[in-house]
Every structure is written in C-alpha cells, then in structure tokens.
Protein backbone atom coordinates (compact mmCIF):
# COMPACT_ATOMS: atom_id res chain seq x y z
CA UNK A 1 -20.33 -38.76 12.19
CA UNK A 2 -16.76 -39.38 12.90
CA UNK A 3 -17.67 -43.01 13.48
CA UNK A 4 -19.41 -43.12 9.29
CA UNK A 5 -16.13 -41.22 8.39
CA UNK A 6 -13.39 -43.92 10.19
CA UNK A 7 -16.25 -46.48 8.45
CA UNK A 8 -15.38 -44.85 4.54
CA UNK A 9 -11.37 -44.50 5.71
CA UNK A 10 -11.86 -48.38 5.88
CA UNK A 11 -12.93 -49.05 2.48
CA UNK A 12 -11.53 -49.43 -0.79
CA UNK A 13 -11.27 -45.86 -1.95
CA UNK A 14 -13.02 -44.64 -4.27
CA UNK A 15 -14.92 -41.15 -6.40
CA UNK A 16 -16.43 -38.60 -4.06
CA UNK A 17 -19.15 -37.92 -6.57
CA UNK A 18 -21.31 -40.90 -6.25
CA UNK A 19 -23.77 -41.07 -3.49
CA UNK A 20 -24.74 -44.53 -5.09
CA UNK A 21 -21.43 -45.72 -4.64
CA UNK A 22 -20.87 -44.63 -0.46
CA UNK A 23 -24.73 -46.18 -0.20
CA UNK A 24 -23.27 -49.16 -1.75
CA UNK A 25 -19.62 -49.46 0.21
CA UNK A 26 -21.56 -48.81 3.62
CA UNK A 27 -24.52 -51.46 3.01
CA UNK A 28 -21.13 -53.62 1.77
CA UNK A 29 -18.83 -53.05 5.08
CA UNK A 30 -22.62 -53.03 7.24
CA UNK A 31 -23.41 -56.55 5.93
CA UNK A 32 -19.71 -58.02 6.41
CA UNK A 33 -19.94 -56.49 10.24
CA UNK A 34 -23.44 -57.17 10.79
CA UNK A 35 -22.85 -61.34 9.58
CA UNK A 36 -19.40 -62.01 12.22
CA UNK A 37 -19.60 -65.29 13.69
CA UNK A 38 -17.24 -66.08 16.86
CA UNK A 39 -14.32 -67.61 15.10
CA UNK A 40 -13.67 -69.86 18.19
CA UNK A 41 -16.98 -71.17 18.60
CA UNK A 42 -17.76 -71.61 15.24
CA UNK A 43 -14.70 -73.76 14.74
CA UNK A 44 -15.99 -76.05 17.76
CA UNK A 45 -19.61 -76.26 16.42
CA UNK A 46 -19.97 -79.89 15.97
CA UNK A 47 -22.26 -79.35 12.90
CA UNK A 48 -19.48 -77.73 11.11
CA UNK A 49 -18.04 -79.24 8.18
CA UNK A 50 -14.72 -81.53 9.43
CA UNK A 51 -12.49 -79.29 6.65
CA UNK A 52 -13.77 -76.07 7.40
CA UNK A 53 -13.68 -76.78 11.33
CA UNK A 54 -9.82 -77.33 10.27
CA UNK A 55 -9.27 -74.17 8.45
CA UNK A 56 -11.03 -72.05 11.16
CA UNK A 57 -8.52 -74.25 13.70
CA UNK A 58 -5.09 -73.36 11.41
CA UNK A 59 -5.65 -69.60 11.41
CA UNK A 60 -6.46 -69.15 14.90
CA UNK A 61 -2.95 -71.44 15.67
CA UNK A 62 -1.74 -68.70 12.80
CA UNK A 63 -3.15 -66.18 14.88
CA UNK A 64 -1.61 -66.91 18.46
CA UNK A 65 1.48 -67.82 17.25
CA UNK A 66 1.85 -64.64 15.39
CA UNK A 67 1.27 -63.14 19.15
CA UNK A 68 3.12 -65.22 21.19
CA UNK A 69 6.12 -66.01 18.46
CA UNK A 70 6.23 -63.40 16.22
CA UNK A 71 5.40 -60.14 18.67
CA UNK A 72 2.81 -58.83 16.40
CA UNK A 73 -0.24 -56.90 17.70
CA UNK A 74 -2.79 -59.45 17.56
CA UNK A 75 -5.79 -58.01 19.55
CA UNK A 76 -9.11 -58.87 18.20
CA UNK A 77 -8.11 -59.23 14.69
CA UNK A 78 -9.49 -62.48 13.03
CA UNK A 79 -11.43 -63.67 16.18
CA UNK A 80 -14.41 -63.47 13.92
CA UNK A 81 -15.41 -64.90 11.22
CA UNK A 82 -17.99 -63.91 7.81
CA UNK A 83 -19.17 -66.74 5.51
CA UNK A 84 -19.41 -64.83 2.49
CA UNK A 85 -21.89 -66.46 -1.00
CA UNK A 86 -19.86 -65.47 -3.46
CA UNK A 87 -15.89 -65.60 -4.70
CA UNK A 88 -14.50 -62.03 -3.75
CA UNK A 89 -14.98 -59.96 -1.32
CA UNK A 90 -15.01 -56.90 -3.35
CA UNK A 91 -14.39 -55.93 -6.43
CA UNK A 92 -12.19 -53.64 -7.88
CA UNK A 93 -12.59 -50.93 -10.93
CA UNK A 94 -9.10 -49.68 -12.73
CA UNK A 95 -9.02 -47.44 -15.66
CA UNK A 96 -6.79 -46.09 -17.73
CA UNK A 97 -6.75 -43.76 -21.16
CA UNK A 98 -6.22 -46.35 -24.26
CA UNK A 99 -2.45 -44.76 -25.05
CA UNK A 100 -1.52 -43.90 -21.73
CA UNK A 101 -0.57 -45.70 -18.87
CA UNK A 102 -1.18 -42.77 -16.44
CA UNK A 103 -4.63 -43.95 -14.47
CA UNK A 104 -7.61 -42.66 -13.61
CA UNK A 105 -7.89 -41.75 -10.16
CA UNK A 106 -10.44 -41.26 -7.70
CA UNK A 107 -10.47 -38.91 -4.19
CA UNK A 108 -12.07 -39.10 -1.71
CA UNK A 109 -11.83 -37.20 2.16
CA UNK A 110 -9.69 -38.58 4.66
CA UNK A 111 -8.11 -41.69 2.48
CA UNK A 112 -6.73 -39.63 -0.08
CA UNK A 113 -6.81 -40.61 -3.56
CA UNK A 114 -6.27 -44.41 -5.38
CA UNK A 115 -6.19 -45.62 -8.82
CA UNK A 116 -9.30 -48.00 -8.20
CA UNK A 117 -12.63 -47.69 -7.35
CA UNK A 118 -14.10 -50.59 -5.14
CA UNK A 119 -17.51 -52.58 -4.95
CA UNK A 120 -19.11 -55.53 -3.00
CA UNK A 121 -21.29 -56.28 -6.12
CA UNK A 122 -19.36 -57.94 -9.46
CA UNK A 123 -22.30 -56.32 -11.50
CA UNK A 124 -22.49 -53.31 -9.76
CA UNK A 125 -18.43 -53.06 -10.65
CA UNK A 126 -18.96 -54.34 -14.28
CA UNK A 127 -21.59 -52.09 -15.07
CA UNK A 128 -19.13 -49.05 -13.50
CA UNK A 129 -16.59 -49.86 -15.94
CA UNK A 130 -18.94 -50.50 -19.03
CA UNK A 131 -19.59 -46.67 -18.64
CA UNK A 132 -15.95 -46.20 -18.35
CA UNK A 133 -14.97 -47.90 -21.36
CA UNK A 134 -18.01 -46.22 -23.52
CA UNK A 135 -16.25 -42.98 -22.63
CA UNK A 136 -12.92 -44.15 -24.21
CA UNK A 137 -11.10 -45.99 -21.05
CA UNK A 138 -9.46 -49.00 -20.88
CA UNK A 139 -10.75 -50.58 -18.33
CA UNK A 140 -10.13 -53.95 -15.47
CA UNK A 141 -12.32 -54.88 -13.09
CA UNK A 142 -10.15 -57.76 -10.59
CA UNK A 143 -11.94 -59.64 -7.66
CA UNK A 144 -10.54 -58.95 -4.19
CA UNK A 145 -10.48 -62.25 -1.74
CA UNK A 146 -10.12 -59.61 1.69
CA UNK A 147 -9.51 -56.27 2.24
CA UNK A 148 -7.56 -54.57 5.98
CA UNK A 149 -8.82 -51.93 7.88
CA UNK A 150 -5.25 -50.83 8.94
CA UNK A 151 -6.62 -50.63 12.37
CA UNK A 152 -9.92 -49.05 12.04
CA UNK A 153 -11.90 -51.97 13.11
CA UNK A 154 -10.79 -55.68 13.96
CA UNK A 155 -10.36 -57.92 10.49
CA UNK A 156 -12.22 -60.55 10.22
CA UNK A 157 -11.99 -63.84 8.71
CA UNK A 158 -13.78 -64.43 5.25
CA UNK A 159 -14.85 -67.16 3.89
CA UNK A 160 -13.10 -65.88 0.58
CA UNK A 161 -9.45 -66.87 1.61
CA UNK A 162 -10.49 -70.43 2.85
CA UNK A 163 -9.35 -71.87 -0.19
CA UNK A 164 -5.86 -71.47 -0.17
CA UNK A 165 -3.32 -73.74 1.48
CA UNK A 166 -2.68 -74.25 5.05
CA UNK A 167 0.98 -72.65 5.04
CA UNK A 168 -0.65 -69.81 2.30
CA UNK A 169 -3.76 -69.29 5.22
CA UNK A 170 -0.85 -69.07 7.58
CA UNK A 171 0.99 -66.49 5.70
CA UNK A 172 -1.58 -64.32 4.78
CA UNK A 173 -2.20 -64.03 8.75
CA UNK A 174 1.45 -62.96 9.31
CA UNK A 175 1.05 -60.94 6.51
CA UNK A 176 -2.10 -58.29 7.29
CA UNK A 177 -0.98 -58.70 11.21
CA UNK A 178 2.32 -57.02 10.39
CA UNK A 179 0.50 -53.95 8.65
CA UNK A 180 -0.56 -53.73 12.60
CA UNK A 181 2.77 -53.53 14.21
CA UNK A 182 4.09 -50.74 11.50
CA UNK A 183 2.69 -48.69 8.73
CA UNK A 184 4.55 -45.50 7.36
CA UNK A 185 1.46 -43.63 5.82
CA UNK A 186 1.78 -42.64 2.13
CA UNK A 187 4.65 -45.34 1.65
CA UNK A 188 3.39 -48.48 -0.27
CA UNK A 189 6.59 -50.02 -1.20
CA UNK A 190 7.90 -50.24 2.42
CA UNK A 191 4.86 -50.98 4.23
CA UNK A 192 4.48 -54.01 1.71
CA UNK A 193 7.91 -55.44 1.56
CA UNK A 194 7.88 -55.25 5.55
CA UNK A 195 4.83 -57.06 5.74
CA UNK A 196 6.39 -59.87 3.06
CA UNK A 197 9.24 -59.85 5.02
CA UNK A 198 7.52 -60.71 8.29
CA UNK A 199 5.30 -62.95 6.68
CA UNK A 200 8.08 -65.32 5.32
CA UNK A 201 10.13 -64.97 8.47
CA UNK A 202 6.85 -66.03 9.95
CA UNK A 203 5.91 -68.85 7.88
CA UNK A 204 10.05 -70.65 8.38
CA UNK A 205 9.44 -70.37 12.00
CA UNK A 206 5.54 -71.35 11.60
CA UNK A 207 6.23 -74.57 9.89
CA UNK A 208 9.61 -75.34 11.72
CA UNK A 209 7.49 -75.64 15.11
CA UNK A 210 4.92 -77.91 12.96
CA UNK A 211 7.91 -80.35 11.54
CA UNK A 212 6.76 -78.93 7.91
CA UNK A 213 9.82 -77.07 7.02
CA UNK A 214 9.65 -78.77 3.53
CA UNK A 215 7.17 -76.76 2.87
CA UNK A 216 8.88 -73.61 3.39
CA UNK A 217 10.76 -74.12 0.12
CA UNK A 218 7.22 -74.70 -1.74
CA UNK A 219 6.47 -70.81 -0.35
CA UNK A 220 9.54 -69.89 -1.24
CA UNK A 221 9.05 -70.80 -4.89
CA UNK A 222 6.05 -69.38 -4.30
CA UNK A 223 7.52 -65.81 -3.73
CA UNK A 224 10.00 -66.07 -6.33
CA UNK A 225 7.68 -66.39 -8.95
CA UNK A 226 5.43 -63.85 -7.88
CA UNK A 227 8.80 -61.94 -8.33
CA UNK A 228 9.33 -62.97 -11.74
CA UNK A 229 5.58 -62.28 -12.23
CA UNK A 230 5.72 -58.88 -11.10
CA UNK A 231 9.58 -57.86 -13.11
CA UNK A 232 8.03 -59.44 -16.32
CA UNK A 233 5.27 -56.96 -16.05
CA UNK A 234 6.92 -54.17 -14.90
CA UNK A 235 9.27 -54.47 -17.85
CA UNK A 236 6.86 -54.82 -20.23
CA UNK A 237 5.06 -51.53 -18.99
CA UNK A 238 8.42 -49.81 -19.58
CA UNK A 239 8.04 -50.74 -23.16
CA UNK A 240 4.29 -49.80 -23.39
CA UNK A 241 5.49 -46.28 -21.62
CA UNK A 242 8.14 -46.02 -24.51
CA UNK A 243 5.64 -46.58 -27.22
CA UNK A 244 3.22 -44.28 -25.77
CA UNK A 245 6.55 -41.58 -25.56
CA UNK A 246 6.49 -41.83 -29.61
CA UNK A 247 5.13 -38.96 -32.33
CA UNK A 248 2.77 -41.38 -33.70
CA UNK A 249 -0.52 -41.24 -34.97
CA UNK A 250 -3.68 -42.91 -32.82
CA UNK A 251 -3.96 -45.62 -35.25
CA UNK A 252 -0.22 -46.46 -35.88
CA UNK A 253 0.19 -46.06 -31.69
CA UNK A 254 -2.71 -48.84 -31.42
CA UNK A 255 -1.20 -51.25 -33.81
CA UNK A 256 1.83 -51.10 -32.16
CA UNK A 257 0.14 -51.51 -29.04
CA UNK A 258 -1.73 -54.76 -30.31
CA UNK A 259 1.72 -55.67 -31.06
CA UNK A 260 3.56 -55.72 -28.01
CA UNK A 261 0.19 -56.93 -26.26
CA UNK A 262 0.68 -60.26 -27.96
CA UNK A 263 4.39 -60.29 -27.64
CA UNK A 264 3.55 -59.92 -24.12
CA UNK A 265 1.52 -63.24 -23.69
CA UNK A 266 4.01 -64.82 -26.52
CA UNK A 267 7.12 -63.59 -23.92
CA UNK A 268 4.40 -65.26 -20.77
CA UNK A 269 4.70 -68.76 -22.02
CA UNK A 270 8.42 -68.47 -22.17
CA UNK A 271 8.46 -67.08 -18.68
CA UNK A 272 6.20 -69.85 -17.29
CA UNK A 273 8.67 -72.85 -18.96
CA UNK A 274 10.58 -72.86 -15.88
CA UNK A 275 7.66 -72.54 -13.59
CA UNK A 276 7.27 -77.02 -13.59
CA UNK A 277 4.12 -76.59 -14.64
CA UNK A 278 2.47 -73.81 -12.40
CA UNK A 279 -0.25 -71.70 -13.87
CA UNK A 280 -1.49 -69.75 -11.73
CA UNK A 281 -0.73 -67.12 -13.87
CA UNK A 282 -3.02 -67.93 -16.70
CA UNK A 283 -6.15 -66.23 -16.45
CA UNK A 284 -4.29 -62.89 -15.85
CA UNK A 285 -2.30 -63.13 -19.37
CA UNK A 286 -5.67 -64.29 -21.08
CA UNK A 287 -7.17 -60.72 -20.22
CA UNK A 288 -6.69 -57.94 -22.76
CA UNK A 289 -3.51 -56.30 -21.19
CA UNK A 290 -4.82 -53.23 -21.97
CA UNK A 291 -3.58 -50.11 -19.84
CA UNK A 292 -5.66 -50.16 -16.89
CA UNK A 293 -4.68 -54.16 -16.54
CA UNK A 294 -0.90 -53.37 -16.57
CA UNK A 295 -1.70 -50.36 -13.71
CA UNK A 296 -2.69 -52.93 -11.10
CA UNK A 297 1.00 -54.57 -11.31
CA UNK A 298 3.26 -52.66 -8.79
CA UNK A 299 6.43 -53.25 -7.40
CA UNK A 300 5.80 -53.55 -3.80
CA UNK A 301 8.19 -55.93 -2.49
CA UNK A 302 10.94 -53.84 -4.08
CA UNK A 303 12.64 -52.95 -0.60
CA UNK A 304 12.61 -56.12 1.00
CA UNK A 305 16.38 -57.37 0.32
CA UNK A 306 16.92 -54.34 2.44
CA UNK A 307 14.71 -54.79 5.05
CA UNK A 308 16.05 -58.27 5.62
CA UNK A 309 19.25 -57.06 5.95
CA UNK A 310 17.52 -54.73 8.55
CA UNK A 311 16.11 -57.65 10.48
CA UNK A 312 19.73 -59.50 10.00
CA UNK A 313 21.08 -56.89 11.73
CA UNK A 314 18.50 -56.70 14.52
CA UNK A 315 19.84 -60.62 14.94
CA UNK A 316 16.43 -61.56 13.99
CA UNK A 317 14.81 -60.14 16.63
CA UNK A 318 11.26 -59.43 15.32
CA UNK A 319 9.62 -57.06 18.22
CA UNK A 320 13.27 -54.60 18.02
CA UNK A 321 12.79 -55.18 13.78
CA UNK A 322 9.30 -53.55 13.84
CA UNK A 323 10.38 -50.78 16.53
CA UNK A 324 13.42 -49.81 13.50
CA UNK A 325 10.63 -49.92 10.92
CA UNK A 326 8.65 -47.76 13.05
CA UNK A 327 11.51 -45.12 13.48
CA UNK A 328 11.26 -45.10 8.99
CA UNK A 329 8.09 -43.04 9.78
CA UNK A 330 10.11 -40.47 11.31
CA UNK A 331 12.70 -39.85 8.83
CA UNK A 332 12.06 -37.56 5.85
CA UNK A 333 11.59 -39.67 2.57
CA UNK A 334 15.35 -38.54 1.22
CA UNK A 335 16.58 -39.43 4.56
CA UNK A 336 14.15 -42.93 4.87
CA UNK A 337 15.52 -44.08 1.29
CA UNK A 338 19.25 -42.60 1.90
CA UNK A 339 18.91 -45.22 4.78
CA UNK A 340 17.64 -47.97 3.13
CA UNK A 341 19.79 -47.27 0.18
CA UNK A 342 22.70 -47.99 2.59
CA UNK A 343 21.28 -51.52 3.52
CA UNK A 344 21.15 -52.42 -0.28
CA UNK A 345 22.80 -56.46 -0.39
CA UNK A 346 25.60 -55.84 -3.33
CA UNK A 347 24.37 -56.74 -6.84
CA UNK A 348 20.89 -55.31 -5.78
C-alpha cells in the first residue's frame, strides 16, 4: 500500500473523487515504467536512428556532467529511457469560474491540493473539461512534454522532449536534476528559480567545455523572453483581477472581459516586435485567454536575481550553493523571505 500511495504522490495531482481518474493515472505511470529501455544501450544499438542515437548520447554527456561538474545528485535519474506515440506526456485540466480568476482546485492525500487535474489520454482530458465547461467553467486543457517525481522513483527519459535543441535537452537535464539536490516543500517560487538558476549556470559551463559558448547568449535570449512572456501575462491578469473587483452586471463584466481579451493579443504582437521574429509564443495567444488559461501563468522565476546573488556570494561554488538553499527549508517563511529580501540586486 505505501508503495500505490508514493506511486499517486508521483503524479500530477488531481480530484479524490474519481476512481476513473486514479485507474487512469496508475495504468498511465504503469505503462511509462513498465516500457523503460536502458538509455545506454539503447543509444549504442546500431539499428537506432543516427539522430536519435545522438540525442540519447547529449543527455547522458548532460547527465554526467551535471554529476561530475555541477555536484548534483545524479543517481539513476535518466538512465532509462520511454519512447512514447504521441506529443505529451500528459495532459493537463485547468478551470476557472468565467468572472473570476480564483481556480478550481483539486485534493488529493499526501500531495496536497493543485489547480490542475492531470491525464495520459488528450481525450480522456478533453472530455474532463467539456463537463467542466457545461457546468459554467472556463476551462484549458495544455499538453505536458515530462513530468518529475521529486525523488519518488528515478526520471526517465521521454521521447516527448527529444525535440528540442541540444543546449535546450541539456538544460532541461540541469534543470529537473537540481529539484534533486534541494526542494523546500510548499515553496514554488524558490524551488523554481533555484532550479533556473542552476540550470543556466549549468548550461555557460556546459557549452564552455564544448567550445559553444555562442550559444549561451541564444539561451539567454531564450530566458529573457520567457521573462517578458511571463510579466506580460501577469500584468494583464492584474487587469482581469481589477475588472472582476468591479459592481458590474454579468453581461457588462463579460463585455469588458471580451475587451481586454483582445487587447491582450492586440498588446502580444507589440510585445513580440522585438522578439526578431520568434514565435514561439503564438499558439498560446491564439487560445481564448479565458480565466483558467491566464491561471497556468505563474511567476516562478521571481526569486532568482536573489538567488544568484546567493551563488555570487558562495564564489560560485555550486555543491556549498545548494547546501545554503537547503538551510531556506529551515527558516520560517517571514524569516526565508526576510533573507532573501536582503539579497535583492538594487532596482529589483
């Protein structure tokens, strides 16, 4: 039992009312464990495709030089690997009410409760929120390329993240491995900017080694405008909060909502002039911005100025960095962001 229990603490969260849905995560989580592949052998199978055998080769480089390098806590994470037939690994449910941006919000034992509700089937997920949004709820469904145990079990690769580039493949390594050297339960922001902050430190001395460092300005743009991505929304929800504030009536409310919504995409275009031509951005804005869209924007990288200061100070030493981080979990919250405060660059 406690083993099925660790299994559901895995998964994306979801309701506690659905026996369909914990039949479907288990079969889900099951079929991912029950299809690993040894990572190293498949990557010397001679059959293998030449580009995939490549891929395979760059994240287990990724992967030992995150050990070796970057001190993080490699064990048996991403020494498998799971060809998966379709895009995502899972898929994700969001809701919302249709003048609030409060969401809905499911519980379940041990995990605690999340705005999202996950599946390993796209119609299984599409058909969840159909019944949502027939009971009033805006409603987004977004596809998931992987998903971290946090320790649980050893990641594995997926086939779902082979598309990206080799620096990105690198990064996203560096990323999930630092979740394994320090996570402050119940603390999203700081677990995630740490994690950026190690990845990026990563990636400059990844592609350094490799005689790529031009590339580590690509990233770098990279991260900025998923900054600017992430501040355009979060301003705009500010406004839809304001609206929603408002004595209005329903139907006034959701003109003025219709409003902003294209003012929103209108204000996107402007945003993405300066971008030279990236897009990457484009299918999210073509979506109905509707409540529960805008609730999967967060600002999670919000504390990484600070924690790069933190790092600074540690005279980029990563393995004494990640023992600091680790004394955060110790501290109250008051006293965790009193500290942090304090390590705040000026004009933060």
């Amino acid at each position: 039992m406690k083993a099925i229990a660790l299994l559901f603490a895995s998964l994306p969260l979801a309701a506690c009312d659905s026996a369909a849905w914990y039949w479907q995560a288990a079969q889900g989580h099951l079929a991912i464990v029950g299809s690993r592949q040894d990572l190293r052998e498949k990557a010397r199978d001679p059959a293998l495709a030449p580009e995939l055998a490549a891929r395979l080769q760059i994240v287990l480089e990724a992967r030992a030089f995150a050990e070796a390098e970057l001190g993080l806590p490699a064990g048996d994470n991403f020494l498998d690997y799971v060809e998966l037939d379709r895009d995502y690994a899972v898929w994700n449910v969001f809701a919302a009410p249709e003048l609030s941006l409060e969401p809905v919000t499911w519980c379940y034992p041990i995990a605690g409760c999340a705005a999202y509700r996950g599946y390993f089937s796209e119609a299984a997920a599409l058909d969840y929120a159909a019944g949502l949004r027939a009971d009033g709820l805006d409603t987004y469904v977004g596809g998931v390329a992987a998903y971290s145990t946090l320790g649980w079990f050893d990641d594995a690769l997926l086939s779902t993240v082979l598309s990206r580039p080799d620096h990105q493949l690198a990064a996203l390594i560096f990323h999930e491995l630092a979740h394994q050297a320090a996570w402050i339960p119940g603390d999203t922001t700081l677990n995630e900017s740490f994690a950026t902050v190690v990845e990026m430190e990563g990636l400059a001395r990844w592609l350094e080694t490799r005689g790529q460092s031009a590339l580590l300005a690509a990233a770098r743009a990279d991260a900025d405008r998923r900054r600017q991505f992430v501040s355009f929304v979060m301003e705009f929800r500010r406004r839809f909060e304001a609206l929603y504030s408002r004595d209005l009536p329903a139907n006034a409310m959701r003109r003025e909502k219709a409003a902003l919504q294209e003012r929103m995409r209108a204000d996107y275009q402007q945003l993405k002039s300066d971008w030279s031509g990236y897009d990457g951005h484009d299918g999210w804005f073509s979506r109905s911005l509707n409540n529960a869209q805008l609730s999967t924007v967060g600002s999670y990288n919000d504390l990484a100025p600070q924690l790069r200061e933190l790092l600074r100070q540690c005279g980029n030493d990563l393995p004494q960095f990640y023992e600091r981080v680790r004394e955060l979990g110790g501290m109250s919250p008051e006293r965790r962001e009193e500290f942090l405060d304090s390590l705040a660059p000026a004009g933060e």
